[in-house]
C-alpha atoms as a PDB file:
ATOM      1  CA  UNK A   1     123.798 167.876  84.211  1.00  0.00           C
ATOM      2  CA  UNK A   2     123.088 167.088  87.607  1.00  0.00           C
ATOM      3  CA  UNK A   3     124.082 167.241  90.763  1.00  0.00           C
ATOM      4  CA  UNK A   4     127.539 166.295  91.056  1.00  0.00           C
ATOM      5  CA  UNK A   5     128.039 167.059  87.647  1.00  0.00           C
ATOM      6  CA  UNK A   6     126.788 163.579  86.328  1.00  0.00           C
ATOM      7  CA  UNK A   7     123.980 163.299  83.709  1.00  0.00           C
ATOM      8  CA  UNK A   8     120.574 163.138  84.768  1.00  0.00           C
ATOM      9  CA  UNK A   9     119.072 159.337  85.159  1.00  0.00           C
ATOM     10  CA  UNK A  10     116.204 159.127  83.145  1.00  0.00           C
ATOM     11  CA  UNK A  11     113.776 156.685  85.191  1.00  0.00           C
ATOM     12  CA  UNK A  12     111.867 154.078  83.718  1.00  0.00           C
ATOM     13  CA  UNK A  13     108.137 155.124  83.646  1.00  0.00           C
ATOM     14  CA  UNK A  14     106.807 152.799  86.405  1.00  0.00           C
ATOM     15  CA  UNK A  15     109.866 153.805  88.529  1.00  0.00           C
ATOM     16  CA  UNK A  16     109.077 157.612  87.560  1.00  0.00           C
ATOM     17  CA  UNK A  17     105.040 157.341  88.617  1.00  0.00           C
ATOM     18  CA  UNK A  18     105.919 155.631  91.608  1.00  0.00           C
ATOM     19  CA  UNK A  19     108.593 158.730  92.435  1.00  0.00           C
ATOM     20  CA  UNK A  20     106.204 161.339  91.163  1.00  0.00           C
ATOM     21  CA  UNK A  21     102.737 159.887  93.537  1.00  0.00           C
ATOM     22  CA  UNK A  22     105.846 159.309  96.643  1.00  0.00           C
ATOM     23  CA  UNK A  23     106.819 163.066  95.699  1.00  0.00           C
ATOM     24  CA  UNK A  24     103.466 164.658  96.216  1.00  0.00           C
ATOM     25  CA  UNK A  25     101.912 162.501  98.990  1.00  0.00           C
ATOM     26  CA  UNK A  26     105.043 163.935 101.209  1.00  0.00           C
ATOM     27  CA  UNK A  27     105.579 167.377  99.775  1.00  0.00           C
ATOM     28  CA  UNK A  28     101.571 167.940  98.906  1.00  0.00           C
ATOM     29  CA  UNK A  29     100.777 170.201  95.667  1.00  0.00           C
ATOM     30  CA  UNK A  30     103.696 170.819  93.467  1.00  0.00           C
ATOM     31  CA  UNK A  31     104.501 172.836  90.160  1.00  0.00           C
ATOM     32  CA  UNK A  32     105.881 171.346  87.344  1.00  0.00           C
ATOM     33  CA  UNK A  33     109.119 173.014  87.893  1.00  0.00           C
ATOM     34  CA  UNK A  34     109.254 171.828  91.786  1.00  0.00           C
ATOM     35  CA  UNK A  35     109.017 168.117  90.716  1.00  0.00           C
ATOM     36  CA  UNK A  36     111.531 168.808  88.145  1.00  0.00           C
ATOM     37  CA  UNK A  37     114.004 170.029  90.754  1.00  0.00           C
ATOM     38  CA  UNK A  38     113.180 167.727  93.058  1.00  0.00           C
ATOM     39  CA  UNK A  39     114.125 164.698  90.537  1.00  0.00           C
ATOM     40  CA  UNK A  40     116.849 166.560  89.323  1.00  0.00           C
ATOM     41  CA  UNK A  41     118.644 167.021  92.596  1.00  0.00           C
ATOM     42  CA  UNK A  42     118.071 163.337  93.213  1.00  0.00           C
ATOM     43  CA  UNK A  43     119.949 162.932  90.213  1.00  0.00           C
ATOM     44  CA  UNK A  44     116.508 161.576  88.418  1.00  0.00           C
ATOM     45  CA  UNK A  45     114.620 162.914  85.480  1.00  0.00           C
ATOM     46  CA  UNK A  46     111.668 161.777  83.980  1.00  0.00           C
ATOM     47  CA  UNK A  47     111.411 159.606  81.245  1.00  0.00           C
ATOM     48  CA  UNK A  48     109.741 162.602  79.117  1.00  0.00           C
ATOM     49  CA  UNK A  49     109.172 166.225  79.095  1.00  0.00           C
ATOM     50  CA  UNK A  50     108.081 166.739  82.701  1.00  0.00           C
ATOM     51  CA  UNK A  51     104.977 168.259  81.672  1.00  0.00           C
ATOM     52  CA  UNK A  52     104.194 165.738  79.016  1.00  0.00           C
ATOM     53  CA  UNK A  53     104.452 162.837  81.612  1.00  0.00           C
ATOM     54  CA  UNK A  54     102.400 164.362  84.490  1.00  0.00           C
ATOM     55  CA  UNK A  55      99.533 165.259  81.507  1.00  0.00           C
ATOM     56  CA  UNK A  56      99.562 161.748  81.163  1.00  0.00           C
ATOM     57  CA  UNK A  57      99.727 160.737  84.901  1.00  0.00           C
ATOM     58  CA  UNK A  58      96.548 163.095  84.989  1.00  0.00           C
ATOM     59  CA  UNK A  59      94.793 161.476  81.858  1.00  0.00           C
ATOM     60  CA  UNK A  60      95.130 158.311  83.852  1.00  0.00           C
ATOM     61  CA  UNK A  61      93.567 159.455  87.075  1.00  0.00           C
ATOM     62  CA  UNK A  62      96.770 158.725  89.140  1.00  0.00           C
ATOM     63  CA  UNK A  63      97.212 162.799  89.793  1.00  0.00           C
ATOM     64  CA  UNK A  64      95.147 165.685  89.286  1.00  0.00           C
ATOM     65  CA  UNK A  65      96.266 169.603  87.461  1.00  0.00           C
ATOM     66  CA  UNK A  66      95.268 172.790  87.437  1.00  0.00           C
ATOM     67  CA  UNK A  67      96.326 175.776  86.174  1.00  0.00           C
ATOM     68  CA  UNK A  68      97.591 177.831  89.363  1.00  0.00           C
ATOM     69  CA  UNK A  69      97.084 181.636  88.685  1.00  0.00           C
ATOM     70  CA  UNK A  70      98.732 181.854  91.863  1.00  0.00           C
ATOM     71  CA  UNK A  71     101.359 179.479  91.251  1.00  0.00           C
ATOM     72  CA  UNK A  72     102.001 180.872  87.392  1.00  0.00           C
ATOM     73  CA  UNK A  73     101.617 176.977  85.725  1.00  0.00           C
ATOM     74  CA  UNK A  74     100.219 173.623  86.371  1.00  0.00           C
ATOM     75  CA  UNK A  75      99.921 172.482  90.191  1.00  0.00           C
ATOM     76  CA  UNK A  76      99.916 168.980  90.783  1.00  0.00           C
ATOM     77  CA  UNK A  77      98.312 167.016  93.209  1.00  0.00           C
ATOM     78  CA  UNK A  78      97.068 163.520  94.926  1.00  0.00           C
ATOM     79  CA  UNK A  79      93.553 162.897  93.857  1.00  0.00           C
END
């Protein structure tokens, strides 16, 4: 559920890249887990496994992910 108690809107994938690119160029490097809040408390998921759909934003060159040591998981960022 999301905020407000309302199920999550799962995004369309263009509409979901387009959030995802908007979401790091403003917040810079994110986990997987802070872009999952982040949709979530706009009410917004994915239209996949977060993960899943960032590994393929990254196979497509439109983000880039590394395993953060730091960070304990994948950190996302703006090529």
């Amino acid at each position: 559920m999301a905020h407000g108690g309302r199920p999550l809107q799962v995004m369309a994938q263009s509409e979901a890249e387009d959030y995802v690119l908007a979401l790091l160029r403003s917040s810079g490097p994110m986990t997987t887990m802070d872009i999952e809040r982040a949709a979530a408390s706009d009410g917004h998921r994915c239209p996949d496994q977060t993960v899943l759909f960032l590994t393929k934003m990254k196979s497509r060159g439109m983000i880039k992910g590394e395993v953060s040591q730091e960070r304990k998981g994948w950190l996302w960022s703006i090529p």
